[in-house]
C-alpha atoms as a PDB file:
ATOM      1  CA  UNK A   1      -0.023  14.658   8.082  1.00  0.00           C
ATOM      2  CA  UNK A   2       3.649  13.275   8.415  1.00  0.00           C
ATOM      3  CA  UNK A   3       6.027  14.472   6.540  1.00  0.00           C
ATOM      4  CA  UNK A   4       8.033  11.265   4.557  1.00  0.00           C
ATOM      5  CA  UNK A   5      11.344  11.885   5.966  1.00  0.00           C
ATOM      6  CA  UNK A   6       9.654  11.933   9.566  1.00  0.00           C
ATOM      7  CA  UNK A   7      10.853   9.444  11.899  1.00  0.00           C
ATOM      8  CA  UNK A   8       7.769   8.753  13.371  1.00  0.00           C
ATOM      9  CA  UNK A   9       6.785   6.647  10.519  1.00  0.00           C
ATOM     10  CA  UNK A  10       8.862   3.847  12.525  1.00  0.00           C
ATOM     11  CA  UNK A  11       6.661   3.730  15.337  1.00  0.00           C
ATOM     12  CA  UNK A  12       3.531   3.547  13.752  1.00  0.00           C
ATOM     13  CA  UNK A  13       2.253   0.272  12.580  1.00  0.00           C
ATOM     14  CA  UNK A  14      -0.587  -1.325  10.159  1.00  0.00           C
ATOM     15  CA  UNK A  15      -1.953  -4.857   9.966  1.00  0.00           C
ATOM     16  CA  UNK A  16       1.257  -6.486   8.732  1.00  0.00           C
ATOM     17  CA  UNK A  17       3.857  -5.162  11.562  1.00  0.00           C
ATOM     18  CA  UNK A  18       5.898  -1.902  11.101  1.00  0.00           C
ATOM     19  CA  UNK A  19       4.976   1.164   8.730  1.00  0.00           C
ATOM     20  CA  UNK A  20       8.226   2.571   8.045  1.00  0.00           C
ATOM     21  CA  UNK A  21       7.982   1.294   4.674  1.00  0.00           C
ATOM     22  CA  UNK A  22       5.181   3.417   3.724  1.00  0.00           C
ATOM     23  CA  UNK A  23       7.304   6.620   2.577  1.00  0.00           C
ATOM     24  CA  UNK A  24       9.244   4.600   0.500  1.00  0.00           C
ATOM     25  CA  UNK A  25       5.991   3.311  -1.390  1.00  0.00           C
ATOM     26  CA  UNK A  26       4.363   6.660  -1.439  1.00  0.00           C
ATOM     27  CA  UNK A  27       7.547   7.920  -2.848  1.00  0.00           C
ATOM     28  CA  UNK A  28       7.439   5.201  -5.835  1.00  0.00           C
ATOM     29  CA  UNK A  29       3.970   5.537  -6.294  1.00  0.00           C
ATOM     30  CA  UNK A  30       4.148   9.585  -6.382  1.00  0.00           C
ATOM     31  CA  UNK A  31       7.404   9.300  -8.611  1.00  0.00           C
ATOM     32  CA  UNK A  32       5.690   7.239 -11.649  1.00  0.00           C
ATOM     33  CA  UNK A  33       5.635   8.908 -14.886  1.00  0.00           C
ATOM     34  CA  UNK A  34       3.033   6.737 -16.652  1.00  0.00           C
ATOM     35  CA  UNK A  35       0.966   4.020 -15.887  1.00  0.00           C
ATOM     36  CA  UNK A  36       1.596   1.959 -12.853  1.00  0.00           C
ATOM     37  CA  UNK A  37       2.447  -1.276 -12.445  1.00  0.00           C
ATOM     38  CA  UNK A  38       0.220  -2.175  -8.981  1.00  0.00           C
ATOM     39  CA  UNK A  39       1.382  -6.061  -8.893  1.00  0.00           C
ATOM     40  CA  UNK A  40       4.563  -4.544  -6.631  1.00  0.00           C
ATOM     41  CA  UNK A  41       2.565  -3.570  -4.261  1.00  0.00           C
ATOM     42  CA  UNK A  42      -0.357  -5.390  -4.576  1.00  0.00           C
ATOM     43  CA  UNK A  43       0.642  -8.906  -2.916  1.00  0.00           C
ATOM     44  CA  UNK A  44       1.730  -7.711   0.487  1.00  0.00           C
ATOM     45  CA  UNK A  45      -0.815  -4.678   0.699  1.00  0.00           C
ATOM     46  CA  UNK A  46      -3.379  -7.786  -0.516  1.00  0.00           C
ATOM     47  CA  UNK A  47      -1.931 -10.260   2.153  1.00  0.00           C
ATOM     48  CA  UNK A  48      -1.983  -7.805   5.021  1.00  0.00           C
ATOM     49  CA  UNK A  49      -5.941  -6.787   3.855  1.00  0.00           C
ATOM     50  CA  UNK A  50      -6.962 -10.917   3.829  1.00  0.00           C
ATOM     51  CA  UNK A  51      -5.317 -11.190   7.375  1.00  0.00           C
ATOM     52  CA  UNK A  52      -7.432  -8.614   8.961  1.00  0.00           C
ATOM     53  CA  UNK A  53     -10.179  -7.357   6.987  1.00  0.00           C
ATOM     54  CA  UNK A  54     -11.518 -10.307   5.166  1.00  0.00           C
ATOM     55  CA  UNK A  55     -14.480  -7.548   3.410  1.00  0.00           C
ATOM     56  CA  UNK A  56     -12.040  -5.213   2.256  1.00  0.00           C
ATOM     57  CA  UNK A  57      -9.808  -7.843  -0.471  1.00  0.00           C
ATOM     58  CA  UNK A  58     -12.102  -8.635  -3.155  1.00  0.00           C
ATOM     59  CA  UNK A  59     -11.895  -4.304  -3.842  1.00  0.00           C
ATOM     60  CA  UNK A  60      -8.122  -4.508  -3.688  1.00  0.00           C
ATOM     61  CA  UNK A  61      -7.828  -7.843  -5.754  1.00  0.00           C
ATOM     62  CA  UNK A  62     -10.533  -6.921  -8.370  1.00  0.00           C
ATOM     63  CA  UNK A  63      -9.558  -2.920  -8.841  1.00  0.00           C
ATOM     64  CA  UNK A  64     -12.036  -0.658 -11.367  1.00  0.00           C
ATOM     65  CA  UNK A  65      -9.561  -0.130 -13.939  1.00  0.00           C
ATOM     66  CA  UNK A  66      -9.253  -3.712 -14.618  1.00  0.00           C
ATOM     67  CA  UNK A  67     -12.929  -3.603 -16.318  1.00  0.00           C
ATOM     68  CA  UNK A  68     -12.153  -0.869 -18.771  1.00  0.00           C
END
C-alpha cells in the first residue's frame, strides 16, 4: 500500500488521467465525522466509470443506501 504523502501517487494514473488526487479524497473521506455527502465525489468518479467501464455505473449511480 502507498502511504498518502507518497509521491508516487503522481505517477500512477486511473481512467480519467492522473491519480494524485486520490490522497486528498481518501483524506476527506477518512476525515468525516458523520454521514457523508457522496455527490462531491460522485460526478467525476461517475464520469470517469461511464468512460471506461460502461457495466460498472449503474452500481455507482444507484448506491445501496439509497433504498433504505
Amino acid at each position: 500500500m502507498i502511504a498518502l504523502d507518497d509521491p508516487r501517487w503522481e505517477r500512477l494514473s486511473h481512467a480519467y488521467g492522473s491519480a494524485a488526487d486520490i490522497p486528498e479524497l481518501l483524506r476527506q473521506l477518512a476525515g468525516a465525522t458523520g454521514p457523508i455527502d457522496v455527490l462531491p465525489f460522485s460526478p467525476p468518479l461517475i464520469s470517469r466509470v461511464r468512460g471506461y467501464h460502461r457495466a460498472l455505473a449503474g452500481g455507482v449511480v444507484q448506491p445501496a443506501w439509497q433504498h433504505r
